[in-house]
PDB file of N, CA and C in Angstrom:
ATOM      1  N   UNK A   1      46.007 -26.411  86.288  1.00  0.00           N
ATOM      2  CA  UNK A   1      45.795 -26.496  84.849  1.00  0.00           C
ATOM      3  C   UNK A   1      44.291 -26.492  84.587  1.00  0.00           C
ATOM      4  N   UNK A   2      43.746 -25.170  83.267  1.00  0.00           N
ATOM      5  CA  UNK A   2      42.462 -25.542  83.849  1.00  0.00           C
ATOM      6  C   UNK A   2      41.853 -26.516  82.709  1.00  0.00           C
ATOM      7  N   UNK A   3      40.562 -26.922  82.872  1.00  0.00           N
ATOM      8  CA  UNK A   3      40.447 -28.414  82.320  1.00  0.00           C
ATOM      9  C   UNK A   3      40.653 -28.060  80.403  1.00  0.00           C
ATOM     10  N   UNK A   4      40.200 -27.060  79.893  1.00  0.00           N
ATOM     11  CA  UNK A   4      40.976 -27.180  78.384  1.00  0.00           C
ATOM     12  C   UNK A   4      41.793 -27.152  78.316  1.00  0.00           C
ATOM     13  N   UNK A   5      43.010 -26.996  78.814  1.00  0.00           N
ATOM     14  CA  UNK A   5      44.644 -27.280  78.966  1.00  0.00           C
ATOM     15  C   UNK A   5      44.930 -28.785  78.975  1.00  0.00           C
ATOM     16  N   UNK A   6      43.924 -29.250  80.036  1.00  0.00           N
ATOM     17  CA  UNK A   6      43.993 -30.674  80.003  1.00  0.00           C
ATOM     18  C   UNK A   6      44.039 -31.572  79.250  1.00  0.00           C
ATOM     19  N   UNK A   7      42.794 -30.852  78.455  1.00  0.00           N
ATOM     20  CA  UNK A   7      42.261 -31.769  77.404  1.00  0.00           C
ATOM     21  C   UNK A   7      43.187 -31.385  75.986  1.00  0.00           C
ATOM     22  N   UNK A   8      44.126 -30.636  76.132  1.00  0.00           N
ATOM     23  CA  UNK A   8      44.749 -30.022  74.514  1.00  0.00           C
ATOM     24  C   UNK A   8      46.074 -31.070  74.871  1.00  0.00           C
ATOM     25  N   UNK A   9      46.070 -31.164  76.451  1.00  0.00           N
ATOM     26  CA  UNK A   9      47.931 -32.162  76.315  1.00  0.00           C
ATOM     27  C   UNK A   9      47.221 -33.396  75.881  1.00  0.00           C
ATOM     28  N   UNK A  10      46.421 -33.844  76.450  1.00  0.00           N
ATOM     29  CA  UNK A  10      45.449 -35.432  75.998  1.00  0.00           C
ATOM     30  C   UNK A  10      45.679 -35.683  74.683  1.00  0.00           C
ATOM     31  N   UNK A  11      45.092 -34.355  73.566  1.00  0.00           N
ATOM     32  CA  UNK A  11      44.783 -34.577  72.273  1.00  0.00           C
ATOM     33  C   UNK A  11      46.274 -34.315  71.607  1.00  0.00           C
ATOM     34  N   UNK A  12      47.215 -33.711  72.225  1.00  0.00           N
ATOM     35  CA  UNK A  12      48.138 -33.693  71.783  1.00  0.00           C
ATOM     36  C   UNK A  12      49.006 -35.073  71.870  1.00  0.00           C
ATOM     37  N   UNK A  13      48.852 -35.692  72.850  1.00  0.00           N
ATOM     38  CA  UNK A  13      49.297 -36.791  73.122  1.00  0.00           C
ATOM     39  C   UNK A  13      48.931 -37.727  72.436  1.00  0.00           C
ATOM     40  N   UNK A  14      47.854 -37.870  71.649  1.00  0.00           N
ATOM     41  CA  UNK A  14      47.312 -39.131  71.002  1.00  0.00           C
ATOM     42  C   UNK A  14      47.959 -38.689  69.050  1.00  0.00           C
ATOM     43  N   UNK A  15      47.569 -37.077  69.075  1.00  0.00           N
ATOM     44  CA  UNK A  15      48.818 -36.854  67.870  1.00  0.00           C
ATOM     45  C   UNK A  15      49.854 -37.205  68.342  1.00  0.00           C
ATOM     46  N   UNK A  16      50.913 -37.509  68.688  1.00  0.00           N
ATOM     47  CA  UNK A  16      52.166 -37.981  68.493  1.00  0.00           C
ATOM     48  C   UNK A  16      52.091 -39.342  68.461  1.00  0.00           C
ATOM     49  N   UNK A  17      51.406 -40.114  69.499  1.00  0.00           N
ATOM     50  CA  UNK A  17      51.136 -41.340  69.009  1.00  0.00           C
ATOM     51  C   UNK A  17      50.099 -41.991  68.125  1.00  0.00           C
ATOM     52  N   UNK A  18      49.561 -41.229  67.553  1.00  0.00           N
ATOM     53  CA  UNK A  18      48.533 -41.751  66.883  1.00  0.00           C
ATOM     54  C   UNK A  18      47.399 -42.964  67.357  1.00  0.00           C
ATOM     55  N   UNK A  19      47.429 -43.005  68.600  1.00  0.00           N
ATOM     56  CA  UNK A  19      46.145 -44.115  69.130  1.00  0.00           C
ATOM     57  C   UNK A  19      46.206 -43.417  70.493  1.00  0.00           C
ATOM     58  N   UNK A  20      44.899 -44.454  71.304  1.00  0.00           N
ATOM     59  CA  UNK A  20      44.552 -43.786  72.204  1.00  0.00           C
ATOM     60  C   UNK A  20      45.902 -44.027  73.390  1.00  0.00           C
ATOM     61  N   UNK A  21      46.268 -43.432  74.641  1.00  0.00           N
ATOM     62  CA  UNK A  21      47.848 -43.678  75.103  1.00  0.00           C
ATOM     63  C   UNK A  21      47.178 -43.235  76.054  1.00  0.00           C
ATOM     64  N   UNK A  22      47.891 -44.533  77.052  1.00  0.00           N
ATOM     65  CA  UNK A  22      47.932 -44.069  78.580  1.00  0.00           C
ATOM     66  C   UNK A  22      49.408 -43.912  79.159  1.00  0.00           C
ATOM     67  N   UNK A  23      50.177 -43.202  79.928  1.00  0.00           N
ATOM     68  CA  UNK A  23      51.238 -42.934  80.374  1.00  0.00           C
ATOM     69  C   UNK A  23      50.947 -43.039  82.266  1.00  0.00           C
ATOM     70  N   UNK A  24      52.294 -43.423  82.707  1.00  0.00           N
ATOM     71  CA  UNK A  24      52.471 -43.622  83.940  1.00  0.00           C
ATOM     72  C   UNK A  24      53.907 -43.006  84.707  1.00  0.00           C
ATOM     73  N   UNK A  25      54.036 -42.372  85.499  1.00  0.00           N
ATOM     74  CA  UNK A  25      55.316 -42.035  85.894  1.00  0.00           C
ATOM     75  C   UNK A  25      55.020 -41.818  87.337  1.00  0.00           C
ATOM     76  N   UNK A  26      56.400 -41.368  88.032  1.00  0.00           N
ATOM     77  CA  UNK A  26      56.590 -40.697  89.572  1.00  0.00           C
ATOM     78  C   UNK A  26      56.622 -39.432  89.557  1.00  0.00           C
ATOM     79  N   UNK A  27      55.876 -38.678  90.591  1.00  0.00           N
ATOM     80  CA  UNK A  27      56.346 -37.181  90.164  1.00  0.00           C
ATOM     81  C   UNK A  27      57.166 -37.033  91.754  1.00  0.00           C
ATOM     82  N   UNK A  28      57.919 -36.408  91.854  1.00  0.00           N
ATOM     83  CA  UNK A  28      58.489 -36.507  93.282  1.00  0.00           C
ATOM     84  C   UNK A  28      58.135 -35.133  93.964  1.00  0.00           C
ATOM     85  N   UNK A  29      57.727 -35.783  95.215  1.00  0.00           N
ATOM     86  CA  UNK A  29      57.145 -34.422  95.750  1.00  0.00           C
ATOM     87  C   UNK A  29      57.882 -33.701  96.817  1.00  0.00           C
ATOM     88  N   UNK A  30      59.369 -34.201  96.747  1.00  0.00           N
ATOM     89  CA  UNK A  30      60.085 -33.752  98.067  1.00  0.00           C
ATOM     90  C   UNK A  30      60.899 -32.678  97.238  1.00  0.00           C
ATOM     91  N   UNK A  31      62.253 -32.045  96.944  1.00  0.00           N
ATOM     92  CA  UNK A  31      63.020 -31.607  96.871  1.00  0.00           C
ATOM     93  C   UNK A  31      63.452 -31.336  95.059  1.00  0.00           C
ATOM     94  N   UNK A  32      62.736 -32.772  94.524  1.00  0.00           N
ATOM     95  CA  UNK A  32      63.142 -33.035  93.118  1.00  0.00           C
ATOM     96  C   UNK A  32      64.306 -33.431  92.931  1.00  0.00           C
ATOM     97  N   UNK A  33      65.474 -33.972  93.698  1.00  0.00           N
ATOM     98  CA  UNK A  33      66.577 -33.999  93.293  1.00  0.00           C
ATOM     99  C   UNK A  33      66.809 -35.546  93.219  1.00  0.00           C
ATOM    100  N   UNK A  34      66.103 -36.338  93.774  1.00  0.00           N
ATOM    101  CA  UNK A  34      66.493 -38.139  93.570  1.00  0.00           C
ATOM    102  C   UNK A  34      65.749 -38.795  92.067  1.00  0.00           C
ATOM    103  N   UNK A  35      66.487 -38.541  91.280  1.00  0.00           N
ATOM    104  CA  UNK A  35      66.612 -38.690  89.841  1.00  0.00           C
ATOM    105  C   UNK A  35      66.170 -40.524  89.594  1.00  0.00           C
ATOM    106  N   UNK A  36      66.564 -41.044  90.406  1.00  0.00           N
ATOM    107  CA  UNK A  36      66.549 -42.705  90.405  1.00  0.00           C
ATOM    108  C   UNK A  36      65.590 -43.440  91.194  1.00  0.00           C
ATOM    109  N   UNK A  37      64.358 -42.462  91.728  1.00  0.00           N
ATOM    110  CA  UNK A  37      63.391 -42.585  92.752  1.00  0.00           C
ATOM    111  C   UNK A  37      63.600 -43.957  93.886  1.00  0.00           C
ATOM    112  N   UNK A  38      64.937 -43.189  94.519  1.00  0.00           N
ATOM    113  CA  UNK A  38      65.148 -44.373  96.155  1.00  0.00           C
ATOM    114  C   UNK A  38      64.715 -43.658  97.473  1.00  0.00           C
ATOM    115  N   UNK A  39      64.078 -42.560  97.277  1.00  0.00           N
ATOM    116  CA  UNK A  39      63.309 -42.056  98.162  1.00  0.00           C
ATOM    117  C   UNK A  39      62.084 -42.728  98.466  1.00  0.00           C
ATOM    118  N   UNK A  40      61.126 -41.654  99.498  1.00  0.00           N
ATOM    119  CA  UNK A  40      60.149 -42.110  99.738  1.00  0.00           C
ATOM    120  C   UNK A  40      58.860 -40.816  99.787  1.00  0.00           C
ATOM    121  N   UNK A  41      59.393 -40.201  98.566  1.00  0.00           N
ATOM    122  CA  UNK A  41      58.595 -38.404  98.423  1.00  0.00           C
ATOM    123  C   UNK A  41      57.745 -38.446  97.198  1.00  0.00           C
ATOM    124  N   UNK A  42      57.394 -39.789  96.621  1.00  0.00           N
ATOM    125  CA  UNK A  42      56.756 -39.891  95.083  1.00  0.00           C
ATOM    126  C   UNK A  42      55.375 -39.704  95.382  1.00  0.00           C
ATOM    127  N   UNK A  43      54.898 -39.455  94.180  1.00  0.00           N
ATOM    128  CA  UNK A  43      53.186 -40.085  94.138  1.00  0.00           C
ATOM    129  C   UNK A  43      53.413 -40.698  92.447  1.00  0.00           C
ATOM    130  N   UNK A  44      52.789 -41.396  92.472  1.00  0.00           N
ATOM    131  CA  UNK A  44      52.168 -42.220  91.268  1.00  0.00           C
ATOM    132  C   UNK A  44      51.177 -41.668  90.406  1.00  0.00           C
ATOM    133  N   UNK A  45      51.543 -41.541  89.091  1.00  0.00           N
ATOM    134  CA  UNK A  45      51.005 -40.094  88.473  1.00  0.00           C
ATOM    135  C   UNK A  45      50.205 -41.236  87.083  1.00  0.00           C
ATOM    136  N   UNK A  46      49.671 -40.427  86.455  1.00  0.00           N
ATOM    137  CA  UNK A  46      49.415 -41.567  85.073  1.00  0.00           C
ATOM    138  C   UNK A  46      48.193 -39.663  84.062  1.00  0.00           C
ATOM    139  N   UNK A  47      48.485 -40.322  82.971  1.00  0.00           N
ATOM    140  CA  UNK A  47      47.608 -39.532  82.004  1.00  0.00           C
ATOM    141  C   UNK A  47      46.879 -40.304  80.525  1.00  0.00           C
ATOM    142  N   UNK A  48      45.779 -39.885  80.433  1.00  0.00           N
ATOM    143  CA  UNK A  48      44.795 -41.096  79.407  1.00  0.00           C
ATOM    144  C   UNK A  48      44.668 -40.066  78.470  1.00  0.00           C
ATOM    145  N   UNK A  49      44.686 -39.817  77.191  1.00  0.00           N
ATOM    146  CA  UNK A  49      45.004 -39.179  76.110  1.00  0.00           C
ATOM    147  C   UNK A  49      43.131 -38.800  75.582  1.00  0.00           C
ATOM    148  N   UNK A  50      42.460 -39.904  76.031  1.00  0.00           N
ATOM    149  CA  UNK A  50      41.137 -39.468  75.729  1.00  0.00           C
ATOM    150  C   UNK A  50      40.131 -39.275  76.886  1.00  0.00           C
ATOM    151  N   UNK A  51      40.416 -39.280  77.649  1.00  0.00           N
ATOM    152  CA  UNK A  51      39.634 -39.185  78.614  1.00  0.00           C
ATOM    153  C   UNK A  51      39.260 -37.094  78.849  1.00  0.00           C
ATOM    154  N   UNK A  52      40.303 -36.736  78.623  1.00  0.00           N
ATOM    155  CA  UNK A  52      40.233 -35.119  78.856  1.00  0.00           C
ATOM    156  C   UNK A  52      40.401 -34.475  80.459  1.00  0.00           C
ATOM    157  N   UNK A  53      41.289 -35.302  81.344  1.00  0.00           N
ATOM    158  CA  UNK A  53      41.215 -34.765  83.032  1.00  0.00           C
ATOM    159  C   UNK A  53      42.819 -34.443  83.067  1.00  0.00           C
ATOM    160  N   UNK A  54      43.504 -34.876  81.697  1.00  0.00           N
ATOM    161  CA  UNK A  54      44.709 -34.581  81.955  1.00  0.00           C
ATOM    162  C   UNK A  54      45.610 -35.630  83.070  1.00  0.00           C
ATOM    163  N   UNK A  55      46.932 -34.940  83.155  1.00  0.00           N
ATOM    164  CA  UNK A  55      47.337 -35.856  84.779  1.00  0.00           C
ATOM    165  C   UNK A  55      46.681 -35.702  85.962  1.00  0.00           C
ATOM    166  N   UNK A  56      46.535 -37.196  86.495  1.00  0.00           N
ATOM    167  CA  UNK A  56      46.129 -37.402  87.730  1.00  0.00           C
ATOM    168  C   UNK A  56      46.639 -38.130  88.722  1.00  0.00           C
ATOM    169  N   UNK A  57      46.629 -38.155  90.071  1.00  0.00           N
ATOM    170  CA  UNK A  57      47.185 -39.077  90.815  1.00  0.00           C
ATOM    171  C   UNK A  57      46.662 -40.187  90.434  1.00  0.00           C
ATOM    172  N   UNK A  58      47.103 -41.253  90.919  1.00  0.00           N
ATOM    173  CA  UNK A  58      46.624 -42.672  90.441  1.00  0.00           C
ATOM    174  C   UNK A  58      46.810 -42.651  91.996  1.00  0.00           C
ATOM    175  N   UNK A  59      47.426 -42.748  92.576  1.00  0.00           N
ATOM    176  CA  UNK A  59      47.419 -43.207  94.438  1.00  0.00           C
ATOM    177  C   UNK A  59      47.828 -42.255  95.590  1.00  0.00           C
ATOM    178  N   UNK A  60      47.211 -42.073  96.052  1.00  0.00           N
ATOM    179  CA  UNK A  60      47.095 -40.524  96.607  1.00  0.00           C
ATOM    180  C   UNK A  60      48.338 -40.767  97.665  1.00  0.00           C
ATOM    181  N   UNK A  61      48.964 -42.100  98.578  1.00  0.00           N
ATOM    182  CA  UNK A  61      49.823 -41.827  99.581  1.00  0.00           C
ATOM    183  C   UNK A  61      51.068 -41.354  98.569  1.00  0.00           C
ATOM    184  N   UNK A  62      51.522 -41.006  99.754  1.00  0.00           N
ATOM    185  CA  UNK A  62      53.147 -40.087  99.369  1.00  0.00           C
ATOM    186  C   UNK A  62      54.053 -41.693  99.622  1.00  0.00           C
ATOM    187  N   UNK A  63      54.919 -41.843  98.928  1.00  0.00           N
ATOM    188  CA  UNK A  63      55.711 -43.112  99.257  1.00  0.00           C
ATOM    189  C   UNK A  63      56.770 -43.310  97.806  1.00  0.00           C
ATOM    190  N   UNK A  64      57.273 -44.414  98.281  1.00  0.00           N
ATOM    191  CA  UNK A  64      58.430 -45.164  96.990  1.00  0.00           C
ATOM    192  C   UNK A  64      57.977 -45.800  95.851  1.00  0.00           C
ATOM    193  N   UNK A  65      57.546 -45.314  95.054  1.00  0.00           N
ATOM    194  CA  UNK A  65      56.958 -45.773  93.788  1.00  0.00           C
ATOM    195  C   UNK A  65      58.389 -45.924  92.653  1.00  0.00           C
ATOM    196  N   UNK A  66      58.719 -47.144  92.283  1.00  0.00           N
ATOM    197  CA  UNK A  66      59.761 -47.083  91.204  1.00  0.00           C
ATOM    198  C   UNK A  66      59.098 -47.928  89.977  1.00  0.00           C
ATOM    199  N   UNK A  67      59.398 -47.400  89.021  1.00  0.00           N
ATOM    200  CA  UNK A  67      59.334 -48.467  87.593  1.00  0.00           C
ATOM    201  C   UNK A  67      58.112 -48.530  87.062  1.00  0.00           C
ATOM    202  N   UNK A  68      57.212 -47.820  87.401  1.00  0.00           N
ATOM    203  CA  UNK A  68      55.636 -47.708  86.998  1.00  0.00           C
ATOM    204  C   UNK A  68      55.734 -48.325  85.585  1.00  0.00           C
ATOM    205  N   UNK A  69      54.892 -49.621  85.367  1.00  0.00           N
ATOM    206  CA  UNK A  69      54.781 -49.728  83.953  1.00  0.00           C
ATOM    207  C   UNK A  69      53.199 -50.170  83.988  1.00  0.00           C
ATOM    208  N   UNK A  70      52.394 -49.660  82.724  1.00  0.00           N
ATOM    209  CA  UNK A  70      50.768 -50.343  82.377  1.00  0.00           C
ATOM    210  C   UNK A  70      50.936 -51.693  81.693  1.00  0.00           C
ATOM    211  N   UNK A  71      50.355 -52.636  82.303  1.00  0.00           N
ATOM    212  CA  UNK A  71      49.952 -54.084  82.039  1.00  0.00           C
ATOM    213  C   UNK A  71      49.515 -53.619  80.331  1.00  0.00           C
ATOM    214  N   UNK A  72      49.594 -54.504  79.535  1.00  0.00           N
ATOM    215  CA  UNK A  72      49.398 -54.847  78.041  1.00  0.00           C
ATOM    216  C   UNK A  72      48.172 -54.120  77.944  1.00  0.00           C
ATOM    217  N   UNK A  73      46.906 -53.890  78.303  1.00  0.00           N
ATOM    218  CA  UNK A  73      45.696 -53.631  78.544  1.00  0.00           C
ATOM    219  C   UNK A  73      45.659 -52.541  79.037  1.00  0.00           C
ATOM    220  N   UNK A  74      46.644 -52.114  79.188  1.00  0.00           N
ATOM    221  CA  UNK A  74      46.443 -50.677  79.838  1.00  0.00           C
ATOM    222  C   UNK A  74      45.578 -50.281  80.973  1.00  0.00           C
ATOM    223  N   UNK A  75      44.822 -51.580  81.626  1.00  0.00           N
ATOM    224  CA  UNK A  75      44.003 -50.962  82.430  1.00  0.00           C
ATOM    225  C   UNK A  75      44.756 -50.966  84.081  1.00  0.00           C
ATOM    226  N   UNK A  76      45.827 -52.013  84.178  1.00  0.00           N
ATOM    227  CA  UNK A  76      46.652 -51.932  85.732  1.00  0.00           C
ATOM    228  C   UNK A  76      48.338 -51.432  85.178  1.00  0.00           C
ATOM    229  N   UNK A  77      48.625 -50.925  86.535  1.00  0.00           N
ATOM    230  CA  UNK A  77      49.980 -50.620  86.617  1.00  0.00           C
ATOM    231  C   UNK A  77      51.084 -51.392  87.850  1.00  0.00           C
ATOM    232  N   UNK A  78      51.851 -51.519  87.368  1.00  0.00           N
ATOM    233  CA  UNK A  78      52.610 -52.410  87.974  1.00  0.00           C
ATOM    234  C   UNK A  78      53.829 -51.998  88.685  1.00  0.00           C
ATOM    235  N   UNK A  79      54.423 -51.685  89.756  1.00  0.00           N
ATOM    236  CA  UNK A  79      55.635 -50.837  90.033  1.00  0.00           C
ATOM    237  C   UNK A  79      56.028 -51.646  91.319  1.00  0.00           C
ATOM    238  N   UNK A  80      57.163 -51.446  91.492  1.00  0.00           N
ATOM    239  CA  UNK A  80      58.088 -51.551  93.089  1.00  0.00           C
ATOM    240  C   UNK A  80      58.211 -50.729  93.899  1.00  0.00           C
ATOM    241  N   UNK A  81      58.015 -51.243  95.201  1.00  0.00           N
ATOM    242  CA  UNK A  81      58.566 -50.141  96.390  1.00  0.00           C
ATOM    243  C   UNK A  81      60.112 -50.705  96.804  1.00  0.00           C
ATOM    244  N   UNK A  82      60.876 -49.924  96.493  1.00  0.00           N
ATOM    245  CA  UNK A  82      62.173 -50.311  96.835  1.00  0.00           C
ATOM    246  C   UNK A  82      62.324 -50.516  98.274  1.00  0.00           C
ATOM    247  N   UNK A  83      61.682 -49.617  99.181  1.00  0.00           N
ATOM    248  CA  UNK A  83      61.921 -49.652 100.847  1.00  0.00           C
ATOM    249  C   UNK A  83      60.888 -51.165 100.939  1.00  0.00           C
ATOM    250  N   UNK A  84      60.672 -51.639 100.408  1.00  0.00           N
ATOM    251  CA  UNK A  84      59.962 -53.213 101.005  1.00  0.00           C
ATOM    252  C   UNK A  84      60.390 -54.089 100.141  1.00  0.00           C
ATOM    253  N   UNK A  85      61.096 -53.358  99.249  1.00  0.00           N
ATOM    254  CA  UNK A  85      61.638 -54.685  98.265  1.00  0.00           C
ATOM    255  C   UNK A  85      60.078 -55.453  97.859  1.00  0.00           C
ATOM    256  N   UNK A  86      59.427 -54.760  97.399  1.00  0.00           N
ATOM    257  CA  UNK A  86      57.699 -55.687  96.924  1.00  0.00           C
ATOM    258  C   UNK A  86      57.509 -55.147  95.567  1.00  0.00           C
ATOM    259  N   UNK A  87      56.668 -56.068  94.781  1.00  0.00           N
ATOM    260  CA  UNK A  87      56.346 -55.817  93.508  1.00  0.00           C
ATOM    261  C   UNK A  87      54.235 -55.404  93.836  1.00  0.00           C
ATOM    262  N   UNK A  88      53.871 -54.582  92.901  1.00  0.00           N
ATOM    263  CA  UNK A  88      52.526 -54.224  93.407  1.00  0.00           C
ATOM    264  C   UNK A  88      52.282 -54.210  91.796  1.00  0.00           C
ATOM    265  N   UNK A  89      50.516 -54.075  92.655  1.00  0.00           N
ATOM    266  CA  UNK A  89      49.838 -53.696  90.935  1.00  0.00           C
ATOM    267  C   UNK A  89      48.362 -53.231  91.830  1.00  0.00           C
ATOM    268  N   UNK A  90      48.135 -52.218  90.307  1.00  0.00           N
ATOM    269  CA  UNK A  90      46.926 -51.369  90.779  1.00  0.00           C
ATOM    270  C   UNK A  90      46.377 -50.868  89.835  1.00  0.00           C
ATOM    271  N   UNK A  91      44.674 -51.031  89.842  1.00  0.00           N
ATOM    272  CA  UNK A  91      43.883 -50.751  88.607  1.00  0.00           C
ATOM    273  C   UNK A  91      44.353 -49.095  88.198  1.00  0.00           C
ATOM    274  N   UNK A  92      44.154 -48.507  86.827  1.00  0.00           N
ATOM    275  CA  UNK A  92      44.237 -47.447  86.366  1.00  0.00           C
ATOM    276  C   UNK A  92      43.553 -46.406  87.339  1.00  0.00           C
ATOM    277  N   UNK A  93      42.799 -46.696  87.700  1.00  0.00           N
ATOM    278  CA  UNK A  93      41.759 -45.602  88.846  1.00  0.00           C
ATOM    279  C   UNK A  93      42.244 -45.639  90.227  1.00  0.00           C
ATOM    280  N   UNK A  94      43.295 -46.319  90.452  1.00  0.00           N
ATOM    281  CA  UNK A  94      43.828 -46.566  91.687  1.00  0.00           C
ATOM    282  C   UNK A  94      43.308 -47.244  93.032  1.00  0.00           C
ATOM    283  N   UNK A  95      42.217 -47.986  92.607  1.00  0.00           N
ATOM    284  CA  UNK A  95      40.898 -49.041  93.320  1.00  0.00           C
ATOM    285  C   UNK A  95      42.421 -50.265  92.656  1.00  0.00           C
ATOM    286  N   UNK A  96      42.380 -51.412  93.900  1.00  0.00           N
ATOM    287  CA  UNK A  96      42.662 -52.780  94.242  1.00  0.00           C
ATOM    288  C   UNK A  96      44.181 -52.584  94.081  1.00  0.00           C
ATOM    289  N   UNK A  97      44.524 -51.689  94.826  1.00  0.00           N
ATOM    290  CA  UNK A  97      46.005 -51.698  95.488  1.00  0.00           C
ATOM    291  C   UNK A  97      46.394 -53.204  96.109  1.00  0.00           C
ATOM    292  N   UNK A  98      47.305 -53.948  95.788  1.00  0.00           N
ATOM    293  CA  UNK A  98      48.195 -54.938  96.152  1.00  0.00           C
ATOM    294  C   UNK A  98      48.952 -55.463  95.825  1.00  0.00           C
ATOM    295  N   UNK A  99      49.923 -56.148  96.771  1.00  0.00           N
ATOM    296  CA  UNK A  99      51.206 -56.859  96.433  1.00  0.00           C
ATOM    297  C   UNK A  99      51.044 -57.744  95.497  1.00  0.00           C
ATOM    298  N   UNK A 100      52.242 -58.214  94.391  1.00  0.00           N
ATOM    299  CA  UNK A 100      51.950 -59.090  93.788  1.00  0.00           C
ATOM    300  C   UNK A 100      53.514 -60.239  94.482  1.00  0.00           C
ATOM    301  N   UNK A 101      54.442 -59.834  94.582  1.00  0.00           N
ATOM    302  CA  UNK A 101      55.462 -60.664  94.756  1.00  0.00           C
ATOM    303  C   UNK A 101      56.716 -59.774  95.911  1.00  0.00           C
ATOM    304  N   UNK A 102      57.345 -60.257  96.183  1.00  0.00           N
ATOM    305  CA  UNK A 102      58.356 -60.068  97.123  1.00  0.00           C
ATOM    306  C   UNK A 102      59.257 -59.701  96.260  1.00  0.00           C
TER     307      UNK A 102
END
């Protein structure tokens, strides 16, 4: 995507919501077919509406990312690895990866 593409989903994104919006999801990088992410083929994806880079990885390993949600502040994200049964959290830039709970 080249970077004005980027920047038109960004601005499009903040028209529909009308403020600035960060989004978080899994994109699955195996096959596409595990709809309920109990694999272990994700990456951890996220997009900032003003920033203009468009989607980006947020955590570059390949692994089980489920339930991605942004903390109130939008600045950490919070998700489960189902294969460890662990709860994690990790700044928006994907700096201070760690467990938070079992």
């Amino acid at each position: 995507m080249t970077a004005s593409r980027q920047g038109e989903v960004g601005r499009q994104l903040r028209e529909l919501t009308g403020a600035h919006t960060r989004v978080v999801w899994v994109q699955d990088t195996g096959a596409g077919t595990d709809l309920y992410a109990h694999g272990n083929t994700f990456r951890l994806m996220g997009l900032d509406s003003d920033d203009g880079r468009g989607a980006r990885v947020i955590v570059p390993a390949i692994s089980n990312y489920s339930r991605p949600m942004l903390t109130p502040r939008g600045d950490q994200i919070v998700f489960s690895r189902r294969e460890e049964n662990r709860i994690y959290i990790v700044q928006w830039d994907g700096s201070g990866l760690r467990p938070l709970a079992d």
